[in-house]
Protein backbone atom coordinates (compact mmCIF):
# COMPACT_ATOMS: atom_id res chain seq x y z
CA UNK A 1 0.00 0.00 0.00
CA UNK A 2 1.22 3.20 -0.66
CA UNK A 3 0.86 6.74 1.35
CA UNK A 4 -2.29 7.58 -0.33
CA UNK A 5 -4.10 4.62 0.36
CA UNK A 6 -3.21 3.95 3.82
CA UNK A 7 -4.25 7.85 5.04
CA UNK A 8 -7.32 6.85 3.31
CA UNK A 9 -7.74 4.10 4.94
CA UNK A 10 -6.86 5.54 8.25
CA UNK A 11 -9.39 7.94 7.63
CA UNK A 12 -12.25 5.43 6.78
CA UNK A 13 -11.42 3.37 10.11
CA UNK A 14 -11.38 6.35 12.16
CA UNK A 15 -14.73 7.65 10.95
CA UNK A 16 -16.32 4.19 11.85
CA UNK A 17 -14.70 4.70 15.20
CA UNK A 18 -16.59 7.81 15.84
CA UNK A 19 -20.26 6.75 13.82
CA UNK A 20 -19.86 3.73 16.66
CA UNK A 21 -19.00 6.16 19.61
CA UNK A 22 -21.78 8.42 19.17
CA UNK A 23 -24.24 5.25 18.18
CA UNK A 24 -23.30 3.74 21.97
CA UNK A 25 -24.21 0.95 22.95
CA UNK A 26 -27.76 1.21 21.25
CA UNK A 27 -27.92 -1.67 18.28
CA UNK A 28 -23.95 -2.27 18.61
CA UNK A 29 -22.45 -5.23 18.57
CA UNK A 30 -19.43 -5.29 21.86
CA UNK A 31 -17.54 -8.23 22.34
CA UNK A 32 -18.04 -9.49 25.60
CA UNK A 33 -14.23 -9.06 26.75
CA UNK A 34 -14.99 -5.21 25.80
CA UNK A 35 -18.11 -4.86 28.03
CA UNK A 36 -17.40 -4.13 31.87
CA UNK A 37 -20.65 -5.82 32.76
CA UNK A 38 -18.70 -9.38 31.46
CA UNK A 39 -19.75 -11.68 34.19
CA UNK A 40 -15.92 -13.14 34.13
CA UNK A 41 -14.88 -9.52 35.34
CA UNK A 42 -16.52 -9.89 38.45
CA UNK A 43 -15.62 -13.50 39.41
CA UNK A 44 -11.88 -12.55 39.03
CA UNK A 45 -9.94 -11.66 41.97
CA UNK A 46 -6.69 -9.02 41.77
CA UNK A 47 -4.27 -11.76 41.48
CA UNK A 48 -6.45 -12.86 38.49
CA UNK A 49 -7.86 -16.23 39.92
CA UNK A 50 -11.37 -16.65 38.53
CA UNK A 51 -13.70 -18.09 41.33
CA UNK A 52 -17.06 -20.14 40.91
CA UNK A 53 -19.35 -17.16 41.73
CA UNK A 54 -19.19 -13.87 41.79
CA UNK A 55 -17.34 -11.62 44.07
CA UNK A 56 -18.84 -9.92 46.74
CA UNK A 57 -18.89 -5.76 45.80
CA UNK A 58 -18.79 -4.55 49.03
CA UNK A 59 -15.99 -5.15 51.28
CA UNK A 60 -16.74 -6.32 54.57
CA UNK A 61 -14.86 -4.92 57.66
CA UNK A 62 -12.18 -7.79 58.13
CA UNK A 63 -11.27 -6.71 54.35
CA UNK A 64 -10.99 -3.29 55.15
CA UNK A 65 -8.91 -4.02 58.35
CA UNK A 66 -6.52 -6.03 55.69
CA UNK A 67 -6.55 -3.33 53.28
CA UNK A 68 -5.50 -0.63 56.23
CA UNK A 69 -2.93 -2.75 57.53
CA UNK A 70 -1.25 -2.87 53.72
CA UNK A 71 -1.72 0.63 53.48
CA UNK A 72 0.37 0.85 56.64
CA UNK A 73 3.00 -1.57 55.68
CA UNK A 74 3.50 0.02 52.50
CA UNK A 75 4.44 3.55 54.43
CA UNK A 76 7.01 1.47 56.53
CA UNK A 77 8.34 0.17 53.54
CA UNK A 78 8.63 3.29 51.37
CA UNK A 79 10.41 4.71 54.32
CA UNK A 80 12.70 1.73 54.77
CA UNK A 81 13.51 2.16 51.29
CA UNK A 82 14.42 5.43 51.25
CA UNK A 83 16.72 4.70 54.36
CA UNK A 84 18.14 1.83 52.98
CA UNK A 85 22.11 2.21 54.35
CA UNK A 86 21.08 2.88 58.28
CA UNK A 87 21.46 0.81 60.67
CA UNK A 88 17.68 0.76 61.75
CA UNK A 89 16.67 -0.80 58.56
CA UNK A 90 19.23 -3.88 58.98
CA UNK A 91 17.29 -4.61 62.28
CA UNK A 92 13.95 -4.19 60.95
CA UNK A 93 14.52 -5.93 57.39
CA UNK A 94 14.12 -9.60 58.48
CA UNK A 95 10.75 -9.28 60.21
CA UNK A 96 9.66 -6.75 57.53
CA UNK A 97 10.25 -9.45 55.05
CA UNK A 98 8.92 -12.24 56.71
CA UNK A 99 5.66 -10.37 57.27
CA UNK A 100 5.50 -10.11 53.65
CA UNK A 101 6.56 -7.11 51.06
CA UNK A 102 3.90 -4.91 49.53
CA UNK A 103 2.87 -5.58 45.96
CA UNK A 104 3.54 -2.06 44.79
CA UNK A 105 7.04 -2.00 46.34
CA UNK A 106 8.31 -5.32 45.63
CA UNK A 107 10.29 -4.50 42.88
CA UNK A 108 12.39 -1.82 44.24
CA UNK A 109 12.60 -3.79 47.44
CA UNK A 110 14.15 -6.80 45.50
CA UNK A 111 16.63 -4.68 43.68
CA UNK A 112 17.79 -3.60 46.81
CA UNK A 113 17.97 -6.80 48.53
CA UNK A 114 19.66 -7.82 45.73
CA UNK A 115 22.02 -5.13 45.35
CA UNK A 116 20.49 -4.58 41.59
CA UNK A 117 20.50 -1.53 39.81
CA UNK A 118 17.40 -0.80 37.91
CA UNK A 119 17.40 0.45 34.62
């Protein structure tokens, strides 16, 4: 194809794009993966394991307790990290790591336990 016929093209594809936008969802045809009501969305957990029924969507108060204890871990950690070299960090590591490294900050915590730089 040459220059002509691809912008042309790109043109065509983009105008279907916006004739289906302002359509909605009215008479369209959405693959299911596409459609945020997908029953599989809401039977998946956030590591991705897909259960047999369907997720509560309220989160009950032992879940929130969980949730504010990560929150609080993850402070500890950030601070940790930014102190790596002191000598309060060397005591606190072991138990730190044993009670389990925050998602968000595992990478960074893993280069520095492994004396890796990032690039």
């Amino acid at each position: 194809m040459n220059e002509e016929e691809l912008v042309k093209r790109s043109a065509e594809e983009r105008e279907r794009i916006f004739k289906r936008y302002e359509q909605g969802r009215e008479g369209a045809e959405i693959d299911p993966w596409e459609d945020p009501g997908f029953e599989v969305y809401h039977t998946t957990d956030r590591y991705g394991f897909i259960h047999d029924k369907r997720l509560p969507s309220n989160v009950d108060p032992q879940e929130a307790k969980k949730l504010q204890i990560e929150v609080e871990r993850q402070k500890k950690w950030v601070k940790m990290l930014k102190n790596w070299n002191s000598p309060a960090v060397k005591e606190k590591l072991h138990s730190r790591v044993y009670k389990g490294i925050p998602d968000s900050l595992r990478t960074d915590a893993w280069c520095k336990l492994l004396e890796v730089e990032k690039s």
